[in-house]
N, C-alpha and C. Protein backbone atom coordinates (compact mmCIF):
# COMPACT_ATOMS: atom_id res chain seq x y z
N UNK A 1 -20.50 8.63 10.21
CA UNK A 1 -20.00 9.51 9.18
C UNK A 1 -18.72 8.96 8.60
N UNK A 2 -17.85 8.13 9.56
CA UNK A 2 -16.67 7.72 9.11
C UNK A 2 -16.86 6.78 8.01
N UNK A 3 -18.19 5.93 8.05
CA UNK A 3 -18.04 4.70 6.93
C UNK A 3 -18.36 5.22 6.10
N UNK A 4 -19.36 6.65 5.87
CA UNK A 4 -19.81 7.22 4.70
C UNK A 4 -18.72 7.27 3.88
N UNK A 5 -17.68 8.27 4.76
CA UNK A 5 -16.68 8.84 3.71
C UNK A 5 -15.78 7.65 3.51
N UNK A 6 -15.57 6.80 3.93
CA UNK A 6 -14.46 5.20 3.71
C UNK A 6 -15.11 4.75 2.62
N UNK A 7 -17.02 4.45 2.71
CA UNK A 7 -17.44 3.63 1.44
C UNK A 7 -17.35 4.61 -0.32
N UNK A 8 -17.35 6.11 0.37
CA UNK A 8 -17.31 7.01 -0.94
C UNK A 8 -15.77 7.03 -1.50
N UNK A 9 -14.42 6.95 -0.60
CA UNK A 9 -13.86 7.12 -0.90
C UNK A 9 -13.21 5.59 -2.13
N UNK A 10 -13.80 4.20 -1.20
CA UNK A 10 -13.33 3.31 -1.86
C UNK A 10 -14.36 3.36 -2.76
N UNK A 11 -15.13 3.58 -3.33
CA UNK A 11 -16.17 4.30 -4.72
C UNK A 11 -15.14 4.63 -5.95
N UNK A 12 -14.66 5.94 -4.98
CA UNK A 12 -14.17 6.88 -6.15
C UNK A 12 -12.74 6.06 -6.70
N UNK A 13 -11.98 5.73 -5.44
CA UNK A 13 -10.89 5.04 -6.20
C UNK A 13 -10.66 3.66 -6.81
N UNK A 14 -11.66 3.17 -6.66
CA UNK A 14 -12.43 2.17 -7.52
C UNK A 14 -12.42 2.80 -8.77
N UNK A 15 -13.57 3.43 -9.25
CA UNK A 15 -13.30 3.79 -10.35
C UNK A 15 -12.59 4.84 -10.95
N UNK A 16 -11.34 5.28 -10.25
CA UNK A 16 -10.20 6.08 -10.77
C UNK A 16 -9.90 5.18 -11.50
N UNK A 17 -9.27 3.74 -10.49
CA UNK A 17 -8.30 2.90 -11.01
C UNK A 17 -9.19 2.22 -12.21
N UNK A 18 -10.29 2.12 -12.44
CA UNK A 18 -10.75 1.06 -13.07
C UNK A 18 -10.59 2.22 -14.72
N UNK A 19 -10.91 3.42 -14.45
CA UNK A 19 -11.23 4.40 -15.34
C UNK A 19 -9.71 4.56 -16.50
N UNK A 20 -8.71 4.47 -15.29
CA UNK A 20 -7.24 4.43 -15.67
C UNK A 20 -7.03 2.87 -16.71
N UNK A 21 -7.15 2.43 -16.13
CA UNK A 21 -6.90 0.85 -16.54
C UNK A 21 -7.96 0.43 -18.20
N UNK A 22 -8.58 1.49 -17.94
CA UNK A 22 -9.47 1.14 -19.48
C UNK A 22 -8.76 2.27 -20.42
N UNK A 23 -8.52 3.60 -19.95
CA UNK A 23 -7.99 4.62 -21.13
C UNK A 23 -6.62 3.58 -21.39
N UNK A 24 -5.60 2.88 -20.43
CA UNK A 24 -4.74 2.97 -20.92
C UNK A 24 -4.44 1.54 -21.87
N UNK A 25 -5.81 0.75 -22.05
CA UNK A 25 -5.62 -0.81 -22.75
C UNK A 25 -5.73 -0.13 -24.13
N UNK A 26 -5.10 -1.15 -24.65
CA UNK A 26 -4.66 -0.89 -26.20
C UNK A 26 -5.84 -1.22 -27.07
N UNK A 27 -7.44 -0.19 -27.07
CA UNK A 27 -8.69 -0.66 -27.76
C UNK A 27 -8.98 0.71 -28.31
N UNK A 28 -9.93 0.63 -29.70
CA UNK A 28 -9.87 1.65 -30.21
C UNK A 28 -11.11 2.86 -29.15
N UNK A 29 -11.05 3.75 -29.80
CA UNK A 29 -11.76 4.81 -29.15
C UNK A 29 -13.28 4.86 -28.53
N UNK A 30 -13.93 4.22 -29.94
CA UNK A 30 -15.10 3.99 -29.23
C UNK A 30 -15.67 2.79 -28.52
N UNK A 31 -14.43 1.79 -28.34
CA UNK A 31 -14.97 1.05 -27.83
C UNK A 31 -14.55 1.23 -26.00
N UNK A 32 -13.28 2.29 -26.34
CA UNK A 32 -12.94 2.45 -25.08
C UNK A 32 -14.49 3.16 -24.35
N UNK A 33 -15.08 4.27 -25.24
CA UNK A 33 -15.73 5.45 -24.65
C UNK A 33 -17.31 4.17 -24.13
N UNK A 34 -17.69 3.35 -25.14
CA UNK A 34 -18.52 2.53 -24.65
C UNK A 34 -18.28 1.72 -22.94
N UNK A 35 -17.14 0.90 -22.91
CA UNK A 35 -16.64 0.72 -21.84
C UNK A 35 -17.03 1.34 -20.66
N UNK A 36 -16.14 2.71 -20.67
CA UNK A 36 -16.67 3.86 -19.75
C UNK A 36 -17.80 4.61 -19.58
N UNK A 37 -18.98 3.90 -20.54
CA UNK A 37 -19.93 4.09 -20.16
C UNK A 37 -20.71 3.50 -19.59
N UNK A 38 -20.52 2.13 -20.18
CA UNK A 38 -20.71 0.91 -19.22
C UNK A 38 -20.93 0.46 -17.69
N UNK A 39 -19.53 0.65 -17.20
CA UNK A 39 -18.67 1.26 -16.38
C UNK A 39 -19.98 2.02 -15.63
N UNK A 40 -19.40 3.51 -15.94
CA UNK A 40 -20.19 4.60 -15.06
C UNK A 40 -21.74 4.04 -14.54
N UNK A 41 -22.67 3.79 -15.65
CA UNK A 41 -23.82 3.24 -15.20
C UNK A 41 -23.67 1.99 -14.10
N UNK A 42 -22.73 0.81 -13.94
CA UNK A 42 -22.77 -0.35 -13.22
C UNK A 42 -22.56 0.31 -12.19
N UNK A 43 -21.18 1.24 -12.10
CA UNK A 43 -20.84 1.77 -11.20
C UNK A 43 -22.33 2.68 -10.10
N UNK A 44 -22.82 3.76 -11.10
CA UNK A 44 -24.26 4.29 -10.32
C UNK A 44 -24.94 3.19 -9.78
N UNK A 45 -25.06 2.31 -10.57
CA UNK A 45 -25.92 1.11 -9.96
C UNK A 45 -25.83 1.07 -8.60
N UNK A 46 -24.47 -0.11 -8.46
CA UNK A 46 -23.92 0.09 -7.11
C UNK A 46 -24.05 0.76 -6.32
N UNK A 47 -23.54 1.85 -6.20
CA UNK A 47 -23.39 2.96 -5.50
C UNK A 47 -24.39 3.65 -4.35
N UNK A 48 -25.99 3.84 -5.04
CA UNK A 48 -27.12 4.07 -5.05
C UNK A 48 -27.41 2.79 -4.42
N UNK A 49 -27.53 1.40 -4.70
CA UNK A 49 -27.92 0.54 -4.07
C UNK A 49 -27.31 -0.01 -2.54
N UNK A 50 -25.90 0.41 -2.67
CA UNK A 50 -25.04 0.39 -1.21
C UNK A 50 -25.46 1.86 -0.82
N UNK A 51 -26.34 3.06 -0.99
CA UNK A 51 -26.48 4.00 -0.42
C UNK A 51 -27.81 3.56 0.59
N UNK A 52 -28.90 3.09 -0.53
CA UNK A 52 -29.69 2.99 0.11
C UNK A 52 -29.52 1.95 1.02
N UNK A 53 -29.08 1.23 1.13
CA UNK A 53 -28.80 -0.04 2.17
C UNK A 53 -28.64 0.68 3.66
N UNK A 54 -27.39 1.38 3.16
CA UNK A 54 -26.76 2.16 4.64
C UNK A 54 -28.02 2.86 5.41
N UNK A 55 -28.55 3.76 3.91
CA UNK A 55 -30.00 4.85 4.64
C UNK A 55 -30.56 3.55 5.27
N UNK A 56 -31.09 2.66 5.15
CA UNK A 56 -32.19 1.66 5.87
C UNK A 56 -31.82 1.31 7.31
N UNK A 57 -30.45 0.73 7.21
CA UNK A 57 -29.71 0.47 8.30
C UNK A 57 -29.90 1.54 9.33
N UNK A 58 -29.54 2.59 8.94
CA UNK A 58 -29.53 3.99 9.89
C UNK A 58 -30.76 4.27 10.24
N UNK A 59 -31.98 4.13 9.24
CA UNK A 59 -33.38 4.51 9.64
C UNK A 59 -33.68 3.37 10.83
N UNK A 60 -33.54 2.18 10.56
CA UNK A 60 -33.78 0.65 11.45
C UNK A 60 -32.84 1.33 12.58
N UNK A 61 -32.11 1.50 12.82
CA UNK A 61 -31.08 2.07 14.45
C UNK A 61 -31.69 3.08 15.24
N UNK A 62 -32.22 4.47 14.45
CA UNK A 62 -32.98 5.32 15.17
C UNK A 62 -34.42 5.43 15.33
N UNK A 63 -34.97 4.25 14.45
CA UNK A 63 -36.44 4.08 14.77
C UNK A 63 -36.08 3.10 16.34
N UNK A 64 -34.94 2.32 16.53
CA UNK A 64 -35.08 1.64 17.28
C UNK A 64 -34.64 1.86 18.31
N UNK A 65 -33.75 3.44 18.58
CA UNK A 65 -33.54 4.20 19.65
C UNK A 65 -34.29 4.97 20.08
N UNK A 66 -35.37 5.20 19.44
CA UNK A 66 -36.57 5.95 19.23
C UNK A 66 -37.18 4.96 20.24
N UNK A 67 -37.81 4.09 19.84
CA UNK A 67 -38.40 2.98 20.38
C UNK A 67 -38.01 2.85 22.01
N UNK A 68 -36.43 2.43 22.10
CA UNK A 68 -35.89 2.53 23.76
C UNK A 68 -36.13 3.28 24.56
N UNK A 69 -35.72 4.75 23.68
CA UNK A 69 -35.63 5.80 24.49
C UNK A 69 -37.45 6.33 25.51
N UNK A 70 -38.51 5.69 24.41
CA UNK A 70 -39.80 6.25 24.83
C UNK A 70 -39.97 5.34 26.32
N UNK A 71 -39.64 4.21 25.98
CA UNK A 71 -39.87 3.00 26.78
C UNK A 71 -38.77 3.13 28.46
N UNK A 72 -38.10 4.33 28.04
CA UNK A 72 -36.91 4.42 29.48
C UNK A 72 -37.85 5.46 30.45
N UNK A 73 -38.15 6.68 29.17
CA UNK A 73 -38.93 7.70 29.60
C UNK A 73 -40.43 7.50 30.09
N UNK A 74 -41.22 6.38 29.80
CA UNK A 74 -41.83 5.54 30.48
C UNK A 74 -42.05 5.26 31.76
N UNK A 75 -40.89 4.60 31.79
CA UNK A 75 -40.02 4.03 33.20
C UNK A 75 -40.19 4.99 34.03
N UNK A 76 -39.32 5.72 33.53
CA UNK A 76 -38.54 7.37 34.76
C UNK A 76 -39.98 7.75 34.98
N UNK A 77 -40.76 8.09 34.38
CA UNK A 77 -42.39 8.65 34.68
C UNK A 77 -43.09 8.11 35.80
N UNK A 78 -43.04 6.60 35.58
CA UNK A 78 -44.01 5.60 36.20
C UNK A 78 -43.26 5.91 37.55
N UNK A 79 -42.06 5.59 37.68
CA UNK A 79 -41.19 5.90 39.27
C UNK A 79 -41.09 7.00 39.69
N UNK A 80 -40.90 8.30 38.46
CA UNK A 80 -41.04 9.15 39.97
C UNK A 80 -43.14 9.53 40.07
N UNK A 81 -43.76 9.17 39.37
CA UNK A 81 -45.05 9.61 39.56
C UNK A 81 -45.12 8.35 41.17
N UNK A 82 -44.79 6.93 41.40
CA UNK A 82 -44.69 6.64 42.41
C UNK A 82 -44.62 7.42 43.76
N UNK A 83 -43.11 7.84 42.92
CA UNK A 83 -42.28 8.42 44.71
C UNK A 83 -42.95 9.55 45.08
N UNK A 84 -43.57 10.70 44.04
CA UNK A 84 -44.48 11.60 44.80
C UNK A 84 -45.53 11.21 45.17
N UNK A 85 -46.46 9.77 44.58
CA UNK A 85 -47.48 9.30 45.70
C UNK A 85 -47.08 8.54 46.90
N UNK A 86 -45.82 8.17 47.24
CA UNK A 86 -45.10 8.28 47.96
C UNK A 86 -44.79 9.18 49.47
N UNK A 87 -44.35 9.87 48.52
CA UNK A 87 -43.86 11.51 49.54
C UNK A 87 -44.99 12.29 50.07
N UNK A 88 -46.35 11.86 49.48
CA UNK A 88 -47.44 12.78 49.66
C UNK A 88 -48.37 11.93 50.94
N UNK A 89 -47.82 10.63 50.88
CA UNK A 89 -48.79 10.03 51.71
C UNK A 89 -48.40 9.54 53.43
């Protein structure tokens, strides 16, 4: 959760500063408003494409704890189904 909010936060102030830095260059209006539109879309681009990255990453970790965890519970099964043929004999 911590990198979520670190990668959203360096997002947003990314394009504060970038948003700042275009109102305040000396270009007329609409070329500023083009800019910032520019801008906003590259920016979604990004954003969405480093989102989904992370979702994959996270899906690949718990499919693959998923995976361990069946394979422990496995284990624990196979040994104690042992020790009560074990204890019984």
């Amino acid at each position: 959760m911590s990198v979520t909010r670190f990668l959203a936060g360096f997002a947003v102030g990314a394009a504060l500063g970038a948003v700042a830095g275009i109102l305040l260059a000396p270009k007329s209006g609409e070329e500023t408003r083009e800019m910032l539109g520019d801008m906003a879309s590259d920016i979604a681009k990004k954003t969405d494409a480093r989102v989904k990255d992370i979702q994959k990453k996270a899906d690949d970790i718990v499919s693959d704890v998923q995976e361990r965890s069946e394979e422990i519970m496995s284990k624990l099964q196979s040994m104690l189904k042992k020790e009560e043929e074990g204890a019984e004999a």
